[in-house]
Protein backbone atom coordinates (compact mmCIF):
# COMPACT_ATOMS: atom_id res chain seq x y z
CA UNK A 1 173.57 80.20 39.61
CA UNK A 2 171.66 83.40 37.98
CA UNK A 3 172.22 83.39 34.52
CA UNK A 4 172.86 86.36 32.37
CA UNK A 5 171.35 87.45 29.13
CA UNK A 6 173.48 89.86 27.03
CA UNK A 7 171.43 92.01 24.03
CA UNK A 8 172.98 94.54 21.91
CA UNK A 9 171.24 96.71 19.02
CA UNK A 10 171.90 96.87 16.04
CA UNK A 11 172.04 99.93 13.06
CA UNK A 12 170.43 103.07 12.43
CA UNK A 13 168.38 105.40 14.95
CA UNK A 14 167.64 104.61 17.67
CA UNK A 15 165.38 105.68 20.92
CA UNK A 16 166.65 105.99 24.53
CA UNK A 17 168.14 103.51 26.08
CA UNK A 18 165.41 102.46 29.44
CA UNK A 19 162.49 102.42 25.90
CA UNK A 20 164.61 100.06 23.48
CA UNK A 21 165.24 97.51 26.96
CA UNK A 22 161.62 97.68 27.72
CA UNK A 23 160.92 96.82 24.25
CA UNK A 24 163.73 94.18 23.68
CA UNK A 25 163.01 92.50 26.88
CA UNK A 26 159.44 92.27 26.78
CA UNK A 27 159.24 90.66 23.04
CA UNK A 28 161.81 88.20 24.59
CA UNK A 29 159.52 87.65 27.70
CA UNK A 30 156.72 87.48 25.36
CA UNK A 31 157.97 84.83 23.13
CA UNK A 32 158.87 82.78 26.08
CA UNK A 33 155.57 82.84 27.76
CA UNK A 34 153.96 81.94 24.25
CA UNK A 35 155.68 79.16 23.52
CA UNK A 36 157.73 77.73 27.07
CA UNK A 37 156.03 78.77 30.16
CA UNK A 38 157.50 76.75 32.25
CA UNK A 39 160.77 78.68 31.22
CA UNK A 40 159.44 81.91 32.78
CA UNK A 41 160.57 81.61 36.17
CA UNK A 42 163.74 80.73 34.79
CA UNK A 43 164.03 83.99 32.86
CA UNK A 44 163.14 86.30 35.18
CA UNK A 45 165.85 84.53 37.64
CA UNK A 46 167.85 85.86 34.97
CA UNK A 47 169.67 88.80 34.63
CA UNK A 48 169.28 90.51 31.22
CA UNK A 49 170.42 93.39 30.23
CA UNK A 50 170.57 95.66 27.12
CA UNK A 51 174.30 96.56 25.81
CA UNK A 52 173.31 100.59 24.02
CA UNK A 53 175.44 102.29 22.14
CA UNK A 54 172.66 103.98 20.22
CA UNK A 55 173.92 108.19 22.28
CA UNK A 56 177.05 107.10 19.89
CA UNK A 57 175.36 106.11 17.18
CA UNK A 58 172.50 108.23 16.82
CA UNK A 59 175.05 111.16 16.96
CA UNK A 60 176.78 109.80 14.01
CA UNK A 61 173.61 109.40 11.88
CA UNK A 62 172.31 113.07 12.78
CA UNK A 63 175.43 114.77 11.48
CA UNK A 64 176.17 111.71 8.47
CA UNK A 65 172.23 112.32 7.10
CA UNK A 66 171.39 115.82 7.96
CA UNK A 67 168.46 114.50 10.10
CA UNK A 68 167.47 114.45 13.52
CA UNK A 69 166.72 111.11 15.38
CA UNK A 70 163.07 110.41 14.97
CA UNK A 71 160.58 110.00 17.34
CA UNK A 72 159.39 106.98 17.30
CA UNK A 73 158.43 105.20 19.91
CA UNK A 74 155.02 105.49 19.93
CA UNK A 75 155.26 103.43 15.90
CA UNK A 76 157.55 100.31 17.58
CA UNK A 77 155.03 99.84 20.54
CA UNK A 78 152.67 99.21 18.01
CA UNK A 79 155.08 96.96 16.05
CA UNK A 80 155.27 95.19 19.08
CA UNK A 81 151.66 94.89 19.84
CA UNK A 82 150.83 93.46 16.73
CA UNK A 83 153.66 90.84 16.71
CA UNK A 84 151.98 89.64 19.96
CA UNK A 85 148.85 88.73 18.49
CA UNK A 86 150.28 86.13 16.17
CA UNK A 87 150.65 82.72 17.59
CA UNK A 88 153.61 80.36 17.33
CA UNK A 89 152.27 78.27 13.97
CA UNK A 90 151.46 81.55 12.23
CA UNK A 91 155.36 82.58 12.29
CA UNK A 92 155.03 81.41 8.54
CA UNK A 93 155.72 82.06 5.08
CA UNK A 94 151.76 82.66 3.89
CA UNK A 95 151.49 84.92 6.85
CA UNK A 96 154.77 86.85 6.01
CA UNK A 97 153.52 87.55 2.54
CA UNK A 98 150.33 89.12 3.44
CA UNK A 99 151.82 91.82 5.22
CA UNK A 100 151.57 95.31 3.84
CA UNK A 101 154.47 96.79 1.75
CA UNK A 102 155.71 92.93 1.41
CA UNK A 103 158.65 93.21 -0.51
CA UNK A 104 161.65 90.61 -1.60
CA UNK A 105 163.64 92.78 -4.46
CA UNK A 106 166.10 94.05 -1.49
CA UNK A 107 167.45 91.20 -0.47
CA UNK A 108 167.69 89.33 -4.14
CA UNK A 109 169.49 92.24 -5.37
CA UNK A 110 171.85 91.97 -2.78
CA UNK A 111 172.42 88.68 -2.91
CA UNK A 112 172.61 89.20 -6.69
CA UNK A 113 175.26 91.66 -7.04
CA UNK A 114 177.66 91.00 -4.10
CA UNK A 115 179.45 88.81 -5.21
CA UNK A 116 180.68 90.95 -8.73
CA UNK A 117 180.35 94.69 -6.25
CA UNK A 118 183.23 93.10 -3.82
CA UNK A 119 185.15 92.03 -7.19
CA UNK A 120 185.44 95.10 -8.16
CA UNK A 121 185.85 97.05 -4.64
CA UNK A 122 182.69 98.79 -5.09
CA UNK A 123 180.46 96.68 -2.52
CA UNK A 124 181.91 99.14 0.51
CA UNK A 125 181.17 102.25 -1.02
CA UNK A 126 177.61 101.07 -1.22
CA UNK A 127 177.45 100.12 2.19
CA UNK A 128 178.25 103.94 3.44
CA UNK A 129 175.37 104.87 1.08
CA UNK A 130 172.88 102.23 2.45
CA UNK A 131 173.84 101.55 6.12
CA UNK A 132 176.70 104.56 6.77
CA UNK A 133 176.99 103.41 10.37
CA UNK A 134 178.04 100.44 9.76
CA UNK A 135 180.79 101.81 7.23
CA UNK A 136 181.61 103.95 9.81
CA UNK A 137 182.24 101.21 12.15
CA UNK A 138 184.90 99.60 10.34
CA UNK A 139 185.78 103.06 8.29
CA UNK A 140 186.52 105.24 11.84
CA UNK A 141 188.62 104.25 14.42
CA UNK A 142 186.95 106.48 17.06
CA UNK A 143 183.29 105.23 15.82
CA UNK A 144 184.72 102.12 15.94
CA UNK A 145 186.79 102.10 19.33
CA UNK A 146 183.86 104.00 21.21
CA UNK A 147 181.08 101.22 20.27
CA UNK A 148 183.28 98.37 20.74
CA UNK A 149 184.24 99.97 24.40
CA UNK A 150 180.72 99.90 25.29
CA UNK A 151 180.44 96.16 24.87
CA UNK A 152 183.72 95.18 26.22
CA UNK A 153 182.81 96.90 29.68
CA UNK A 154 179.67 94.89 29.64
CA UNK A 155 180.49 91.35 28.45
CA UNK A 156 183.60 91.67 31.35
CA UNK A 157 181.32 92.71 33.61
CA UNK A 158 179.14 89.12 32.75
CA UNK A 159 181.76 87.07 32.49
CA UNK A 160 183.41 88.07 35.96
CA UNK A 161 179.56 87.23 37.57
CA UNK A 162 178.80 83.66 38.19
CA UNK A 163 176.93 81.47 35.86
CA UNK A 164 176.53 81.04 32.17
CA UNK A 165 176.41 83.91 29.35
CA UNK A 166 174.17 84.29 26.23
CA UNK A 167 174.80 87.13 24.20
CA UNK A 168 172.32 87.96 21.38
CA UNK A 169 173.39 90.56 18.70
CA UNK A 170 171.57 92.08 16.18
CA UNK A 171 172.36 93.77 12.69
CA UNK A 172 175.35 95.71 12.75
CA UNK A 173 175.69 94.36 16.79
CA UNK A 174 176.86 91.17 15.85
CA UNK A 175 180.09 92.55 14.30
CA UNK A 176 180.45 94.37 17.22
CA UNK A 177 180.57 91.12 19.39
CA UNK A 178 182.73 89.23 16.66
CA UNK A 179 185.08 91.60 17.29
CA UNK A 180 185.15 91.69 20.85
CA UNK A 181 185.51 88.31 21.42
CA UNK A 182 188.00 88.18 18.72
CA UNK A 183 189.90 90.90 21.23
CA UNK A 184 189.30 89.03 24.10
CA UNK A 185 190.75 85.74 22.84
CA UNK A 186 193.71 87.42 21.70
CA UNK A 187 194.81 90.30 23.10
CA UNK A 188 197.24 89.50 26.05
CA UNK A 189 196.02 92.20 28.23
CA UNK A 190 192.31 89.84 28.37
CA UNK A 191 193.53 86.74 27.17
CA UNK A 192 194.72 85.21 30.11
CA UNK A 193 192.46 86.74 32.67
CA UNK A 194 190.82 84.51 35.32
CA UNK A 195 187.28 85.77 34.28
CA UNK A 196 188.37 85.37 30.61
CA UNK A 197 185.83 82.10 30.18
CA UNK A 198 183.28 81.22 27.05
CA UNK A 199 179.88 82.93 26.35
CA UNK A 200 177.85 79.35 26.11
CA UNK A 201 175.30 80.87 23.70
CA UNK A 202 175.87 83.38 20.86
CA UNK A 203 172.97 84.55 19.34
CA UNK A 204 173.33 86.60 15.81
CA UNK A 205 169.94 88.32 14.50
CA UNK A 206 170.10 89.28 10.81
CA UNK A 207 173.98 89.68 11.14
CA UNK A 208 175.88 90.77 8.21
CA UNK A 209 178.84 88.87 9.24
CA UNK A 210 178.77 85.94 6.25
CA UNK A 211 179.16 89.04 3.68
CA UNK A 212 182.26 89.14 1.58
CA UNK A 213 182.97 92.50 2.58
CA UNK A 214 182.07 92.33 6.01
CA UNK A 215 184.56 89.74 6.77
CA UNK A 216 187.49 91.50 5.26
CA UNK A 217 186.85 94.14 7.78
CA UNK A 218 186.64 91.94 10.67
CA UNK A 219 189.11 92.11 13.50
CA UNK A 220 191.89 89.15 12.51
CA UNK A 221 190.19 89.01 9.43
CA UNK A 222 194.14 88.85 7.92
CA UNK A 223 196.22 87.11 10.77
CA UNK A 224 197.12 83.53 10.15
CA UNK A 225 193.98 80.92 10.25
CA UNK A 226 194.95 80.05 14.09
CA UNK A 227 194.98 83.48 14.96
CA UNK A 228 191.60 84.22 12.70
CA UNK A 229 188.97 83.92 14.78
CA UNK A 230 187.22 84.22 18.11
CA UNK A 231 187.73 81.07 20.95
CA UNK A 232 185.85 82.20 23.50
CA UNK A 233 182.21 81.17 22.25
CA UNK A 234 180.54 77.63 22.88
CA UNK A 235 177.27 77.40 20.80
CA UNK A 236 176.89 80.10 17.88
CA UNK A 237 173.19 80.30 16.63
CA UNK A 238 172.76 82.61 13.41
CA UNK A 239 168.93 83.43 12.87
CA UNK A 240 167.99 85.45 9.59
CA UNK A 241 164.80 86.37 7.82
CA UNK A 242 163.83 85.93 4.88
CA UNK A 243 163.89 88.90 2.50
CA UNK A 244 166.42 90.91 5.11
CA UNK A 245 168.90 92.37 2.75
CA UNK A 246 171.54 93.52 5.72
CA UNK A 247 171.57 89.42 6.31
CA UNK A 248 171.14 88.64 2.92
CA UNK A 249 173.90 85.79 2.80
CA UNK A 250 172.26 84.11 5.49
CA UNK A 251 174.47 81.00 6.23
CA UNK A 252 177.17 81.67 8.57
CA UNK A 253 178.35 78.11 9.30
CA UNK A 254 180.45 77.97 5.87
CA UNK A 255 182.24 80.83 6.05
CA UNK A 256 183.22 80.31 9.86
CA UNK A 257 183.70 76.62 9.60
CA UNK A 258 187.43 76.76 10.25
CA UNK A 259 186.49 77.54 14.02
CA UNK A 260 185.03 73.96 14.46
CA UNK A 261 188.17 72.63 12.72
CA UNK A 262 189.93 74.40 15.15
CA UNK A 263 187.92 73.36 17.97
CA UNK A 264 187.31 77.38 19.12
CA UNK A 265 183.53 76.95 19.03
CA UNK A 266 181.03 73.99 19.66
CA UNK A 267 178.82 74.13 17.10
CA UNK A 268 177.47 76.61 14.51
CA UNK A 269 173.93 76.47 13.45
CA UNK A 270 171.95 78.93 11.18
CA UNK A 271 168.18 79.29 10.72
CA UNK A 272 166.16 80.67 8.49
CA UNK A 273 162.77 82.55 9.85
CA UNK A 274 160.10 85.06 8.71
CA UNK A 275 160.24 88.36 10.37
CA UNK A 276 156.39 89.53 10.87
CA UNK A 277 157.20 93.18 12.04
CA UNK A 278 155.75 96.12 10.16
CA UNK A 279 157.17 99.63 11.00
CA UNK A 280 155.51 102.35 9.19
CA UNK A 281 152.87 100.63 7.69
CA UNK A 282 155.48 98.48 6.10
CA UNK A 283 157.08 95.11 5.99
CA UNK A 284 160.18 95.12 7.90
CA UNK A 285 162.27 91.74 7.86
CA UNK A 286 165.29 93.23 9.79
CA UNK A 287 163.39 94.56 12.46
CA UNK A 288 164.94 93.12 16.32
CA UNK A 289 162.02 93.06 18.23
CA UNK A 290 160.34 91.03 15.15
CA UNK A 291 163.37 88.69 15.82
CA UNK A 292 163.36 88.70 19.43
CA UNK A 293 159.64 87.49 19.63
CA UNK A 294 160.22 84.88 17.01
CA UNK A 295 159.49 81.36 18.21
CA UNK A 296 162.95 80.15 16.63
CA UNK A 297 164.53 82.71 19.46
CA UNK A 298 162.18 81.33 22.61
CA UNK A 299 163.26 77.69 21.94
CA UNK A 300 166.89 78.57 22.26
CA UNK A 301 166.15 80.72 25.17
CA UNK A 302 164.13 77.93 26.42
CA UNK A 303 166.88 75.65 25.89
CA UNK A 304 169.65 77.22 26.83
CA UNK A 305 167.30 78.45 30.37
């Protein structure tokens, strides 16, 4: 049976929808053929398909920064190109360091003060100045309500087709999911649907989802501990970079690890990687095509192909 692949974007700007697929698919195709050839027939059997909300998103930003969405595409072809030249072994941390504008203090200042800025309630009022769209999401329920409708008509739309579902998420697109799936396990109106089945592989790319604050805004985040969480997801794979500050708790598998006491999900497995992408002329650990390319993400395509 055909197999579907699920992707949805993450944060900030973004450029039309038909560039960002041709971009997100080919690093995925890439890293395939790098690394599991044999799996190419098998992914392009597949159907795979990008989940954009970035017409909602980017409309937000422009009016939230004063700024118009930037062009460029031309910059993350580039990115792209030069992530291709790097083979499998040199995914490393002496490679990673090299790169120009190489910078850690992001993420070790978040890390440091997250803990004492959620304390104190102060850790969401730097979020809206840092990443306002994803403050938005959980701050606006139209923001909020649109995005999430945009991936609920898609992941129904997989689940109702035949064959097994891997969604992979990125940035502020893995809360989206969470959330969804969270709805669809517990709302009545999808909870007992006949398509209403698990997503076998869940895929989070330098998610925010193990931050303090981020969880207190997650759907169910207060219901009872049955009620908690999502039940509709098999295998959960969490994949951050080192030095990515929106992922800077990196290790999901603690904070969800009442849903394998529950029995709701399979396993949960984090991994930690080194993002090689450079936007601008600088180091970018959060970038998704610099995930998507990453050999940790072919082997679990491989895998799960």
């Amino acid at each position: 049976m055909p197999k579907t692949i699920l992707m949805i974007h993450g944060r900030h700007f973004k450029p039309p929808k038909n560039d960002l697929q041709k971009l997100w698919t080919e690093a995925l195709r890439f890293g395939i053929q790098r690394d599991h050839p044999g799996k190419l027939a098998a992914l392009k059997n597949a159907r795979v398909e990008l989940v954009y909300y970035g017409d909602i998103s980017n409309a937000f930003l422009e009016n939230a920064l004063d700024e118009s969405t930037p062009d460029d595409l031309a910059d993350r072809k580039a990115t792209l190109a030069k992530l291709k030249q790097y083979k499998r072994s040199q995914f490393s941390k002496s490679t990673y360091r090299r790169l120009p504008g190489y910078n850690p203090w992001m993420e070790a200042l978040a890390d440091l003060l997250a803990g004492p800025l959620n304390l104190f309630g102060l850790s969401e009022s730097i979020i809206e100045r840092v990443a306002p769209d994803m403050s938005e999401y959980w701050g606006s329920y139209q923001f909020g309500s649109q995005v999430r409708a945009v991936f609920t008509t898609a992941i129904i739309k997989a689940l109702k087709q035949q064959g097994d579902v891997c969604v992979i998420g990125h940035s502020l697109g893995t809360m989206i999911c969470y959330d969804v799936f969270w709805k669809l396990s517990h709302y009545s109106e999808y909870r007992d649907q006949p398509w209403n089945r698990k997503v076998s592989l869940w895929i989070t790319l330098g998610s925010p989802l193990a931050d303090e604050t981020v969880k207190d805004n997650l759907k169910g985040a207060n219901n009872a501990r049955a009620d908690r969480y999502p039940t509709n997801v098999i295998d959960w794979l969490n994949i951050a970079a080192e030095d990515d500050y929106i992922s800077h708790d990196q290790k999901v598998a603690g904070d969800f690890k009442a849903m394998k006491k529950l029995g709701y999900v399979n396993s949960i497995t984090d991994r930690r990687v080194y993002n090689l992408a450079v936007r601008g002329g600088k180091s970018n650990p959060h970038h998704g095509v610099g995930y998507l390319i990453h050999p940790t993400v072919a082997d679990a395509i491989a895998a799960w192909l």
